[in-house]
PDB file of N, CA and C in Angstrom:
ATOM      1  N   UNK A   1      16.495   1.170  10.244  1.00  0.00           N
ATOM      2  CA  UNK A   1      15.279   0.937   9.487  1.00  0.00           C
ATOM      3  C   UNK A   1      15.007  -0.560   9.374  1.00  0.00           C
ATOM      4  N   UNK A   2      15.915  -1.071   9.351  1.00  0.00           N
ATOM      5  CA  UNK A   2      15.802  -2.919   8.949  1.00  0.00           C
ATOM      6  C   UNK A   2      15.273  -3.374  10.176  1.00  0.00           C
ATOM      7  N   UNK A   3      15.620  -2.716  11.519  1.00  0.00           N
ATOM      8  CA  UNK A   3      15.052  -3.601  12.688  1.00  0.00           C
ATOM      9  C   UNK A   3      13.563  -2.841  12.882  1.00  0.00           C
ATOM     10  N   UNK A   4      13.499  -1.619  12.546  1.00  0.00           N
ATOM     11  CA  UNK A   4      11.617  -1.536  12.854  1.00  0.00           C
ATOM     12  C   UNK A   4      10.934  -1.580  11.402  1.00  0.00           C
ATOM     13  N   UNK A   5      11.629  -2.531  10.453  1.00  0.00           N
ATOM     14  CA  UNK A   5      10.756  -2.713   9.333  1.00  0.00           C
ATOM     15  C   UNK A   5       9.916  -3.431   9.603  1.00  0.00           C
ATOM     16  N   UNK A   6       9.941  -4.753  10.136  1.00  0.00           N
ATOM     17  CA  UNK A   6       9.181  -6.249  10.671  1.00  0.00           C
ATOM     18  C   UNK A   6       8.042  -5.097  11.374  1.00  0.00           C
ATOM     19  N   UNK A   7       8.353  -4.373  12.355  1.00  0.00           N
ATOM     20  CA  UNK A   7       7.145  -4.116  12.908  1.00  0.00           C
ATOM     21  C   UNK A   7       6.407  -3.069  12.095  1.00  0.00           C
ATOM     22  N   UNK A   8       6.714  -1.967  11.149  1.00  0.00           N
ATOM     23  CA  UNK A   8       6.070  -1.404  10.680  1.00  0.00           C
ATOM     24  C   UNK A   8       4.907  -2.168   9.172  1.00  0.00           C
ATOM     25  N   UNK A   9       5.639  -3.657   8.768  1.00  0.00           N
ATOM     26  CA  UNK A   9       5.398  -3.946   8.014  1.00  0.00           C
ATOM     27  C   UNK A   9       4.124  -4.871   8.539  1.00  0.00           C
ATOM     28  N   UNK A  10       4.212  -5.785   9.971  1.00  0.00           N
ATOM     29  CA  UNK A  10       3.290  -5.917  10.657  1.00  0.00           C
ATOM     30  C   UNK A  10       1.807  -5.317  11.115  1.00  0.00           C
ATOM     31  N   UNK A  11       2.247  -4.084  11.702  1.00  0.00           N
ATOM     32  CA  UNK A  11       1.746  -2.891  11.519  1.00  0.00           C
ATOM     33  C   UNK A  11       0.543  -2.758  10.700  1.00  0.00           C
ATOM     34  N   UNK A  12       1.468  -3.109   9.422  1.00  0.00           N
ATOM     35  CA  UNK A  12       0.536  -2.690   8.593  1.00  0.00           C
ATOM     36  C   UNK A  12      -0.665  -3.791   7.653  1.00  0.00           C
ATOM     37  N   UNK A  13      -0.136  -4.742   7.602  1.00  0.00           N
ATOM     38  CA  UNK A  13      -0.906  -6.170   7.653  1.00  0.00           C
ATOM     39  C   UNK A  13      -1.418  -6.284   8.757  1.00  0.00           C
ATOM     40  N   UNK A  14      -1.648  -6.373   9.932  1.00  0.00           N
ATOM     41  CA  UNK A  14      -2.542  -6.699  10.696  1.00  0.00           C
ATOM     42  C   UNK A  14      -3.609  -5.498  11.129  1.00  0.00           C
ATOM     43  N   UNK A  15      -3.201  -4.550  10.931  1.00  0.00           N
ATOM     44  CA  UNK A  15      -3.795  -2.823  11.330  1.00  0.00           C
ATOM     45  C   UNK A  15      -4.488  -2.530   9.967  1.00  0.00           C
ATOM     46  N   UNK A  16      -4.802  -3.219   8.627  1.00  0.00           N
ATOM     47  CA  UNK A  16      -5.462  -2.945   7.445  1.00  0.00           C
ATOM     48  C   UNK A  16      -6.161  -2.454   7.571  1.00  0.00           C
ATOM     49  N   UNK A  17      -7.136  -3.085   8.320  1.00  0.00           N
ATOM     50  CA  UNK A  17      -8.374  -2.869   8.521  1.00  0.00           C
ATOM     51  C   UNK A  17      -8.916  -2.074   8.787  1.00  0.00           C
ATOM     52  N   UNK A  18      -8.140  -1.789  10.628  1.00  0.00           N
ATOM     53  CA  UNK A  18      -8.288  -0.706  11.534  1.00  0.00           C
ATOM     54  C   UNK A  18      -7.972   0.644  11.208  1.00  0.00           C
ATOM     55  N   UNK A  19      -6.817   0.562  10.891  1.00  0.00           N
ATOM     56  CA  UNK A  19      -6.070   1.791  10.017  1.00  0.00           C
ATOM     57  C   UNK A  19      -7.064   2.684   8.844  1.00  0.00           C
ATOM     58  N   UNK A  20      -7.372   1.686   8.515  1.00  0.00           N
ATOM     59  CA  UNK A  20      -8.592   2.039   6.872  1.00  0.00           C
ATOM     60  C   UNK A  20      -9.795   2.768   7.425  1.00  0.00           C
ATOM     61  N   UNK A  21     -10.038   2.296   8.976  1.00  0.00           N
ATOM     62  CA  UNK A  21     -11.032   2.993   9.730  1.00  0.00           C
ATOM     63  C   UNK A  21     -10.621   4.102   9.915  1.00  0.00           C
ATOM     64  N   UNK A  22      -9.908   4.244  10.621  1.00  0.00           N
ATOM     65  CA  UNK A  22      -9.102   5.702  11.552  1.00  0.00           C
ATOM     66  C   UNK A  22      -8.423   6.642  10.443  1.00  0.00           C
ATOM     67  N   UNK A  23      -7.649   6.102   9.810  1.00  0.00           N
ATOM     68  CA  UNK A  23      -6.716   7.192   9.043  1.00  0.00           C
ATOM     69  C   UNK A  23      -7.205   6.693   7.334  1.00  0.00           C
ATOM     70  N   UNK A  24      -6.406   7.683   6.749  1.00  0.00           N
ATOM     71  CA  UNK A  24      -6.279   7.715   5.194  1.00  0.00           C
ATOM     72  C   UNK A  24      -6.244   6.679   4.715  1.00  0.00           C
ATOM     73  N   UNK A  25      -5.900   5.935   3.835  1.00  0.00           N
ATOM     74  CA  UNK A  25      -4.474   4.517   3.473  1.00  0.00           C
ATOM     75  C   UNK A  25      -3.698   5.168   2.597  1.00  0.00           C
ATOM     76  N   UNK A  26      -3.331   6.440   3.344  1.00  0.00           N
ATOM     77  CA  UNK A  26      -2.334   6.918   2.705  1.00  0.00           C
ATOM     78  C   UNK A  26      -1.407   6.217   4.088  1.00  0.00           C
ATOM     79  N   UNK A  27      -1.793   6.545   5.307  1.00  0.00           N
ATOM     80  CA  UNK A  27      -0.778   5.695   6.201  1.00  0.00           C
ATOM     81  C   UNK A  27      -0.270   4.303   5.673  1.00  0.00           C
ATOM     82  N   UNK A  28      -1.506   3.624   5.754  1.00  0.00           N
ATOM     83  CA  UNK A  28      -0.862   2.195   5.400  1.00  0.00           C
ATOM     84  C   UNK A  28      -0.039   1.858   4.463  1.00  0.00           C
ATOM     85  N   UNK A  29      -0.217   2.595   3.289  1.00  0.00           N
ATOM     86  CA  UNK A  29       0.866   2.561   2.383  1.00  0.00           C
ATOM     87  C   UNK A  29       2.344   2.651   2.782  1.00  0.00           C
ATOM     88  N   UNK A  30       2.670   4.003   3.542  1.00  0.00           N
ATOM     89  CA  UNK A  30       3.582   4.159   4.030  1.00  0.00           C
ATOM     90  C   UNK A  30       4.121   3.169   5.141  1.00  0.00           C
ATOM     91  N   UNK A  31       3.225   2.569   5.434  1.00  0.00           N
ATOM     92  CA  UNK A  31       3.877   1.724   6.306  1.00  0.00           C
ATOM     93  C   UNK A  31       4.419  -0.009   5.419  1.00  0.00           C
ATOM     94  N   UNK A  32       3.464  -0.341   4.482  1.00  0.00           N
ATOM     95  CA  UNK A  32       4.187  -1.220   3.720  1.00  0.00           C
ATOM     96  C   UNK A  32       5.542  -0.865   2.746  1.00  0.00           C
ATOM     97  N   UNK A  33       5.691   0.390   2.782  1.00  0.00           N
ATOM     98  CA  UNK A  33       6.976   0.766   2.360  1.00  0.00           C
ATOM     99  C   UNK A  33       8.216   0.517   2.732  1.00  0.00           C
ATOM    100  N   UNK A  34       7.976   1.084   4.419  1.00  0.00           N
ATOM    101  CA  UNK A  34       9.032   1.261   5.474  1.00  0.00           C
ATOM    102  C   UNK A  34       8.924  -0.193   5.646  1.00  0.00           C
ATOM    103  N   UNK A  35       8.629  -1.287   6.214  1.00  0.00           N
ATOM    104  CA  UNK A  35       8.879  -2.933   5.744  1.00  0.00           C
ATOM    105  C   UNK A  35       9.769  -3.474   4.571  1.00  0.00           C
ATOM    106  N   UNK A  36       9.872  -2.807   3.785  1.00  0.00           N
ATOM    107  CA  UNK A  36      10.633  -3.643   2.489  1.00  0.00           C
ATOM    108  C   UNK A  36      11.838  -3.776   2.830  1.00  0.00           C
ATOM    109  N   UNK A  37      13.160  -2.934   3.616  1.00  0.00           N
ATOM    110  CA  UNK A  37      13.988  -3.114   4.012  1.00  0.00           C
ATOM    111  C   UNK A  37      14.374  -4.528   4.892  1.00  0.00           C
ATOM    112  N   UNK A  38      13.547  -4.375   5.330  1.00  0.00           N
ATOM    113  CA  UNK A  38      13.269  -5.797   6.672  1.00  0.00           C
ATOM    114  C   UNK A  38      13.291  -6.833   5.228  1.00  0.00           C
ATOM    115  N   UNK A  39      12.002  -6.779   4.501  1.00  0.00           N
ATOM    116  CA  UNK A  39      11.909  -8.019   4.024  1.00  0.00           C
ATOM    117  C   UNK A  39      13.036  -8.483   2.896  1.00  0.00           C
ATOM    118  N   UNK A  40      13.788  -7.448   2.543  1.00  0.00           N
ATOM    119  CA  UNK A  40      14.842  -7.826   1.990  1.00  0.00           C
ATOM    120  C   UNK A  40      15.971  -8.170   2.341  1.00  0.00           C
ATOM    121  N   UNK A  41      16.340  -7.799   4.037  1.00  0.00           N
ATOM    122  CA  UNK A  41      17.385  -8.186   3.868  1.00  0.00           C
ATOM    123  C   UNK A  41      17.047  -9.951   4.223  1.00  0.00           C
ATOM    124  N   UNK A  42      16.084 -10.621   5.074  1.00  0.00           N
ATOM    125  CA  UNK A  42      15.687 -11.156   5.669  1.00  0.00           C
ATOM    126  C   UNK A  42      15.649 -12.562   4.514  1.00  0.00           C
ATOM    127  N   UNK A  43      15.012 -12.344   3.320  1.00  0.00           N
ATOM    128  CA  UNK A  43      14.532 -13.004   2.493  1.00  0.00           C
ATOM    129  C   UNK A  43      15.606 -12.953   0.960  1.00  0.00           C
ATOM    130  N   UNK A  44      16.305 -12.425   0.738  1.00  0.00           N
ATOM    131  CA  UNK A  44      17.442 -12.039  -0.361  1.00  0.00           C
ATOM    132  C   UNK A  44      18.580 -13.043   0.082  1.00  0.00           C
ATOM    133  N   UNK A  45      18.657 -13.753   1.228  1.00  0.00           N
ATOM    134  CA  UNK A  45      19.651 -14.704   1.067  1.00  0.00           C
ATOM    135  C   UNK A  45      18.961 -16.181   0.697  1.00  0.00           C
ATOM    136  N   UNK A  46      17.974 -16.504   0.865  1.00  0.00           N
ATOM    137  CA  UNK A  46      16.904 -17.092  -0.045  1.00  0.00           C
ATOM    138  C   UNK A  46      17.024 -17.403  -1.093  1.00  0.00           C
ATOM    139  N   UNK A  47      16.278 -16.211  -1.705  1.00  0.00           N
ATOM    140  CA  UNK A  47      15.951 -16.248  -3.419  1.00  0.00           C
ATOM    141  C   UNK A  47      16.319 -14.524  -3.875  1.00  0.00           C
ATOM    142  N   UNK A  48      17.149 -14.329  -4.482  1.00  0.00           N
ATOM    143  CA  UNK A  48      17.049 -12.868  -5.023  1.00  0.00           C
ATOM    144  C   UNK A  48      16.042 -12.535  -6.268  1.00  0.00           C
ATOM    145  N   UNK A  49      15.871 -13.101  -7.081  1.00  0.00           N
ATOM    146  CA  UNK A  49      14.972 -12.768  -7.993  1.00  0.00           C
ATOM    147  C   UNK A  49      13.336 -12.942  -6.994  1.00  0.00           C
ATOM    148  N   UNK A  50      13.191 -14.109  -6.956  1.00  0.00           N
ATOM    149  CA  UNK A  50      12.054 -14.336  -5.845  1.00  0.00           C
ATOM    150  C   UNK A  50      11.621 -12.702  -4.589  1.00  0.00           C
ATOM    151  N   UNK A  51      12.978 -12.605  -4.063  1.00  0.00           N
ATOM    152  CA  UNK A  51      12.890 -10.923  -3.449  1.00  0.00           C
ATOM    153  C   UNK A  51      12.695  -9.860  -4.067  1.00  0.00           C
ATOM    154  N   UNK A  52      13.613  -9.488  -4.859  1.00  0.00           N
ATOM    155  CA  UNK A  52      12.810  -8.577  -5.788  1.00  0.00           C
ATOM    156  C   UNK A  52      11.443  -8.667  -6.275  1.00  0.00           C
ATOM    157  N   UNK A  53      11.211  -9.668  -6.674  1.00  0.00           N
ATOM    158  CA  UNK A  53       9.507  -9.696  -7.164  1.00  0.00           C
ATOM    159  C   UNK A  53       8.492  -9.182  -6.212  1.00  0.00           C
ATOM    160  N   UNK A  54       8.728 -10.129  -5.228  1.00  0.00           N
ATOM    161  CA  UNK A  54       7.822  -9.590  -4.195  1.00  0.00           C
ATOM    162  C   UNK A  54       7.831  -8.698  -3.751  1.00  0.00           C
ATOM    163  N   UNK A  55       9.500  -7.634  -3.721  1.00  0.00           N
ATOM    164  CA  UNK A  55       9.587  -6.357  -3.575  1.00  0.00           C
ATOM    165  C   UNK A  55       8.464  -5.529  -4.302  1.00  0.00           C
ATOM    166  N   UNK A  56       8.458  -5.868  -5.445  1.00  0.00           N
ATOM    167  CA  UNK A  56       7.869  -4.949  -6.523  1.00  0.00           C
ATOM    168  C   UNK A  56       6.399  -4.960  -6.157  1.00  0.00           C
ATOM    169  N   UNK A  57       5.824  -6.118  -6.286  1.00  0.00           N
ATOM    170  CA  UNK A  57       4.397  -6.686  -6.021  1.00  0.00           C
ATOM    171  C   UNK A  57       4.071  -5.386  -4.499  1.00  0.00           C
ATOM    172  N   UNK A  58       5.045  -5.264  -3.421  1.00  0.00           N
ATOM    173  CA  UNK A  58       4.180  -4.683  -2.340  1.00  0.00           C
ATOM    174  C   UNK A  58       4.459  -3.209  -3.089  1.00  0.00           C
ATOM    175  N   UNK A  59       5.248  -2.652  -3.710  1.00  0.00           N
ATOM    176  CA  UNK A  59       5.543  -1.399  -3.720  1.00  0.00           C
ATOM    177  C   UNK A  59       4.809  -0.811  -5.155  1.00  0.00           C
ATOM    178  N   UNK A  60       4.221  -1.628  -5.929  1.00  0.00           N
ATOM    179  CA  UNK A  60       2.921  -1.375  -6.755  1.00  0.00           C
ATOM    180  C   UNK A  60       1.559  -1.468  -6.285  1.00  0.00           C
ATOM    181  N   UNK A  61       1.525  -2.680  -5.041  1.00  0.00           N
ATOM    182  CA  UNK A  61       0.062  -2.152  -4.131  1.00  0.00           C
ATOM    183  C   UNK A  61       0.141  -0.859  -3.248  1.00  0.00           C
ATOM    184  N   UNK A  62       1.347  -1.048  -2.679  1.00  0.00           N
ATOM    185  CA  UNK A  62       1.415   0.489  -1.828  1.00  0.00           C
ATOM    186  C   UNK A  62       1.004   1.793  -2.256  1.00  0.00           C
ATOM    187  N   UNK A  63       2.125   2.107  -3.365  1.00  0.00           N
ATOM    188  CA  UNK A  63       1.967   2.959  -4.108  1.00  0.00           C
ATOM    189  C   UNK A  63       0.328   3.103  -4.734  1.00  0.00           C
ATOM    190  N   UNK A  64       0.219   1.884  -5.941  1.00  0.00           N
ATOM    191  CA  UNK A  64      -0.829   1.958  -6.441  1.00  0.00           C
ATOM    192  C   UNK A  64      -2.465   2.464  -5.951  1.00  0.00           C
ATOM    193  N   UNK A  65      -2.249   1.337  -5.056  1.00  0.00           N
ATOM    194  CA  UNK A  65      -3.745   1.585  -3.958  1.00  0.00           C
ATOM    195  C   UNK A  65      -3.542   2.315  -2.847  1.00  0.00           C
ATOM    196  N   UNK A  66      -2.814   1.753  -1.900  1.00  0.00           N
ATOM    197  CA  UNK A  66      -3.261   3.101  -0.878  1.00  0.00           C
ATOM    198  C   UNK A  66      -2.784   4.454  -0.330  1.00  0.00           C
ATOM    199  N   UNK A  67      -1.460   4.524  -1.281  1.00  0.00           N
ATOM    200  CA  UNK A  67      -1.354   6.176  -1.903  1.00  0.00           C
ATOM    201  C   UNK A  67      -1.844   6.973  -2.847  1.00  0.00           C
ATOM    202  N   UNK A  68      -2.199   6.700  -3.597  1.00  0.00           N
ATOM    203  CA  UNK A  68      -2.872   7.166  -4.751  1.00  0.00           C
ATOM    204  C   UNK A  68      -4.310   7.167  -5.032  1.00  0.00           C
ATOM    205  N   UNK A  69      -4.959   6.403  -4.267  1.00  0.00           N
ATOM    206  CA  UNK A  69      -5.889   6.623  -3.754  1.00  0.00           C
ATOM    207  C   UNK A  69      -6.895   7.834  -3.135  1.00  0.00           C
ATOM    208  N   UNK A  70      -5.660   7.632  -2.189  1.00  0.00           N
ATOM    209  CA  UNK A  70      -6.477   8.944  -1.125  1.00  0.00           C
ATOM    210  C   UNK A  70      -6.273  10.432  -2.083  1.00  0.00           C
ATOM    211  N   UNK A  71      -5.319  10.813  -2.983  1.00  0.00           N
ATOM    212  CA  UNK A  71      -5.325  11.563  -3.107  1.00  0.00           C
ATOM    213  C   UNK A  71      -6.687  12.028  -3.920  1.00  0.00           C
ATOM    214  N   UNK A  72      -6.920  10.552  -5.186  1.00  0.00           N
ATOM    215  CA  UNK A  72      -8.576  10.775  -6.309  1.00  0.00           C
ATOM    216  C   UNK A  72      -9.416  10.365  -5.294  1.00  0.00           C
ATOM    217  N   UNK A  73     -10.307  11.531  -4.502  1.00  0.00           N
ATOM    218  CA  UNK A  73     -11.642  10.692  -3.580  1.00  0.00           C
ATOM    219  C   UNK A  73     -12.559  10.349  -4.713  1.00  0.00           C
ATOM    220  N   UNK A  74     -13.576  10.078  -4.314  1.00  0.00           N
ATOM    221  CA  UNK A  74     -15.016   9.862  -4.487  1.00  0.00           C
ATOM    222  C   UNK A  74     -16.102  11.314  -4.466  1.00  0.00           C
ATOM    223  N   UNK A  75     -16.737  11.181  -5.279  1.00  0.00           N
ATOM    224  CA  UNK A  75     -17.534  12.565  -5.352  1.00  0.00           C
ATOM    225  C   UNK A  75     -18.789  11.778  -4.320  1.00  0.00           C
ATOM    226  N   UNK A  76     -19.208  12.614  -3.486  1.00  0.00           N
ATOM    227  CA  UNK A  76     -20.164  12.723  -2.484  1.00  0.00           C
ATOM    228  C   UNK A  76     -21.617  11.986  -2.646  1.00  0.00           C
ATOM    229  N   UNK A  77     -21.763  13.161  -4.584  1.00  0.00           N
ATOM    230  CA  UNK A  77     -23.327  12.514  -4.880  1.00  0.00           C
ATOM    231  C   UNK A  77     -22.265  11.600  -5.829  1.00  0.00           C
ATOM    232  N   UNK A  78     -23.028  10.604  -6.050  1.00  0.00           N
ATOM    233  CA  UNK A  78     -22.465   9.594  -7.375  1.00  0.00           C
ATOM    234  C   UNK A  78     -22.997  10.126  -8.740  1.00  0.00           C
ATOM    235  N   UNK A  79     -23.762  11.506  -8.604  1.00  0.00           N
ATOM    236  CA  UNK A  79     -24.503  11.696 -10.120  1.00  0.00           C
ATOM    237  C   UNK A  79     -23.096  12.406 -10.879  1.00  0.00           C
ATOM    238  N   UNK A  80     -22.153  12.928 -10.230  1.00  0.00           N
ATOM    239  CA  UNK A  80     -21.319  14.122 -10.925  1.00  0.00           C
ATOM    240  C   UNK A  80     -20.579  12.649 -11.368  1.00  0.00           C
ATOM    241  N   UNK A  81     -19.546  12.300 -12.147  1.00  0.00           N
ATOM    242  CA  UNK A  81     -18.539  12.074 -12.628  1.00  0.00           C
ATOM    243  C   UNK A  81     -17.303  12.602 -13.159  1.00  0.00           C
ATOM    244  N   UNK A  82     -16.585  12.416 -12.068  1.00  0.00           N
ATOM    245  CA  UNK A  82     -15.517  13.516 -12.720  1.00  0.00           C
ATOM    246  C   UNK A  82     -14.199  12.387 -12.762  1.00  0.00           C
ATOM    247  N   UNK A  83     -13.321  13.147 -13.305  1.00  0.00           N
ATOM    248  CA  UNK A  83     -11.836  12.129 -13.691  1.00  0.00           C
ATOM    249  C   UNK A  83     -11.340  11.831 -12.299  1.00  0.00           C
ATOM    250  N   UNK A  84     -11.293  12.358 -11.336  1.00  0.00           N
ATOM    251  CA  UNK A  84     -10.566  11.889 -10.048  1.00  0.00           C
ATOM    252  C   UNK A  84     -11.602  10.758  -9.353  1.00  0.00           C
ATOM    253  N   UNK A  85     -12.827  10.733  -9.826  1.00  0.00           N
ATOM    254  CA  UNK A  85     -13.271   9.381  -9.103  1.00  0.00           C
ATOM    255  C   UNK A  85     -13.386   8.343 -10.104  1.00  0.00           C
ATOM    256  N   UNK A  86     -13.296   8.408 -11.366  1.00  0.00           N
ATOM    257  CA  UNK A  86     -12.850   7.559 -12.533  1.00  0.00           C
ATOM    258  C   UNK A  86     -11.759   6.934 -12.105  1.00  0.00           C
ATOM    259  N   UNK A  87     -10.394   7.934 -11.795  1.00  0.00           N
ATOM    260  CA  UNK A  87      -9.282   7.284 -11.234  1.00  0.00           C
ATOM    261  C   UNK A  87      -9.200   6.311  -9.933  1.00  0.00           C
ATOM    262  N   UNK A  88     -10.264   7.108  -8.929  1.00  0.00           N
ATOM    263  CA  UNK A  88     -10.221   6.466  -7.923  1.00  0.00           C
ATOM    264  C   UNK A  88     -10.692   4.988  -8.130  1.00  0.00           C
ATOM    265  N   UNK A  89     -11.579   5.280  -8.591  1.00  0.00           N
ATOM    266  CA  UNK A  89     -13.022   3.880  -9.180  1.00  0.00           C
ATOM    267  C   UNK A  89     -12.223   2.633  -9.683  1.00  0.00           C
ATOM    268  N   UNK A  90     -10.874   2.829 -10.851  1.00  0.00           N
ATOM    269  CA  UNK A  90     -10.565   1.832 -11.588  1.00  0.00           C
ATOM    270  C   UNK A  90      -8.854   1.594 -10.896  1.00  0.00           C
ATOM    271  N   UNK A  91      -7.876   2.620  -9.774  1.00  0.00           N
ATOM    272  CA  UNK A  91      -7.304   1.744  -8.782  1.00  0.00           C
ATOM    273  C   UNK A  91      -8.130   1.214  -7.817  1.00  0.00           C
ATOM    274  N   UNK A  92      -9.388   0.606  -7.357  1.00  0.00           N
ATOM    275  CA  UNK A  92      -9.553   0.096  -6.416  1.00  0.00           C
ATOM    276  C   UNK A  92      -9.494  -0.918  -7.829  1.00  0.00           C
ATOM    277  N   UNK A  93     -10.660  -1.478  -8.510  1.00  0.00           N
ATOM    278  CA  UNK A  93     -10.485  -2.531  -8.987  1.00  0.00           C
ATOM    279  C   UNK A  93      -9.847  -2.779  -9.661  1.00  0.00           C
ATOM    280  N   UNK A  94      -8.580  -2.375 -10.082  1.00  0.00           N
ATOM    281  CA  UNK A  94      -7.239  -3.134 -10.071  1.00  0.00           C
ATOM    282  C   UNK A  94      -6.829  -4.200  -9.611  1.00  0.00           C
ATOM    283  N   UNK A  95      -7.112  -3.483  -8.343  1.00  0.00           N
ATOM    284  CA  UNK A  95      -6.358  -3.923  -7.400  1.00  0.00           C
ATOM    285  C   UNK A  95      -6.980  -4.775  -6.476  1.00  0.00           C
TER     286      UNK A  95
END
């Protein structure tokens, strides 16, 4: 996992965009996940507190935004309001 973290974590920073086109960001999430291994071992002889943080920071955007996300869509017409696009509505601007 540590040697195809760099590329999945790549992957997924440079493929944002594209990815966001084509698939869910439920992918992309998953792919800034599978990276954290890489970036820890890589960066923990560094700074350990400094690593952890930044651990946390990607695995509260991951999680936060582009897993959790996909699951609350958007209602179609904007007249209905319902709690899953409330949810959806206030993780994007979170974030």
């Amino acid at each position: 996992m540590i040697k195809y973290g760099w590329y999945a974590l790549f992957i997924a920073m440079v493929g944002d965009v594209l990815l966001s086109l084509v698939f869910p960001w439920f992918y992309t999430g998953l792919l800034f996940l599978l990276g954290i291994p890489a970036l820890y071992k890589h960066y923990h002889s560094v700074s350990g507190a400094l690593t952890y943080t930044m651990i946390l920071f990607i695995v509260v955007f991951a999680v936060g935004v582009c897993v959790l996300t996909c699951f609350f869509s958007v209602n179609e017409s904007k007249d209905i309001v319902t709690t899953a696009s409330k949810i959806h509505y206030n993780e994007i601007r979170w974030f």
